[in-house]
Protein backbone atom coordinates (compact mmCIF):
# COMPACT_ATOMS: atom_id res chain seq x y z
CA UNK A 1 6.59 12.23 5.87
CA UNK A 2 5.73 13.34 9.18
CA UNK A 3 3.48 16.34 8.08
CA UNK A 4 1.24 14.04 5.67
CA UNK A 5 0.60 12.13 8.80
CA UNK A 6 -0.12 14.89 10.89
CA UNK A 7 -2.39 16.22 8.48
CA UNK A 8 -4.27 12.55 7.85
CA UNK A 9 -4.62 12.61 11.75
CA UNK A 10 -5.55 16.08 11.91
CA UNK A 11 -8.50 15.53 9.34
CA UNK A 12 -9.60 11.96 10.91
CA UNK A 13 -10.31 13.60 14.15
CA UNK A 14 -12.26 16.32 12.42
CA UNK A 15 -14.39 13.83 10.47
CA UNK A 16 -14.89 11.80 14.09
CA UNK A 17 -15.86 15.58 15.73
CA UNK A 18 -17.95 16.75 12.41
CA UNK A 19 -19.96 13.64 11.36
CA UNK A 20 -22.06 15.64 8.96
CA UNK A 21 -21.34 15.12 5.00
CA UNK A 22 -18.62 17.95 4.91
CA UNK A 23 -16.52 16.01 8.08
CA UNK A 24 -16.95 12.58 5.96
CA UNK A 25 -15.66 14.12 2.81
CA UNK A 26 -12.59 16.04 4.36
CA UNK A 27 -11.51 12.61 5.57
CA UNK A 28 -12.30 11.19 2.35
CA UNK A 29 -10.02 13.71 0.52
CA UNK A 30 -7.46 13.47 3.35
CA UNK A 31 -7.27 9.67 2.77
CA UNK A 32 -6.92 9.79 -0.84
CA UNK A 33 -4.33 12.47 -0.72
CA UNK A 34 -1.72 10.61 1.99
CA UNK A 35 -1.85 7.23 -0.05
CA UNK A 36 -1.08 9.07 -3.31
CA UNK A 37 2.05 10.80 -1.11
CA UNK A 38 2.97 7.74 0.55
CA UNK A 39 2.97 5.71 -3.20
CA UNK A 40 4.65 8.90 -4.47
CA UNK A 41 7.52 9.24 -1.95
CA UNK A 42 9.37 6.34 -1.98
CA UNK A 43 9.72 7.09 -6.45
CA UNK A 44 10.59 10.55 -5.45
CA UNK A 45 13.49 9.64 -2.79
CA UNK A 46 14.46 7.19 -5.31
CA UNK A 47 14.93 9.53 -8.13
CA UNK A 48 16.71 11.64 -5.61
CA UNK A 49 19.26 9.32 -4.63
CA UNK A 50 19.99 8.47 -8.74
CA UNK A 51 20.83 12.04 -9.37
CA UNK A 52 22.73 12.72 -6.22
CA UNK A 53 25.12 9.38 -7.13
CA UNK A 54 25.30 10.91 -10.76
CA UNK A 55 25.97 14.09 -9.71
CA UNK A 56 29.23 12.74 -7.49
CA UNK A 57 30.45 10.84 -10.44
């Protein structure tokens, strides 16, 4: 969770430091790519959890 921040940080300050097209669509990407891992990870932890609880049965 920490890293997909990191990485969404990372690329906002480059797009603030490069303001040229390639800056803007680094961010863009970066954007797009943290909210589809943030929607994802909550399912995926989910999921987890199910087959750990089967798994101890």
């Amino acid at each position: 969770m920490n890293t997909a921040k990191n990485i969404g940080l990372f690329l906002l300050g480059l797009g603030i430091l490069r303001t040229d097209t390639l800056g803007l669509v680094s961010v863009y990407l970066g954007s797009i790519l943290l909210i589809v891992y943030l929607l994802l990870s909550p399912a995926y932890w989910q999921l987890e959890e199910q087959q750990e609880q089967k798994d101890s049965k």
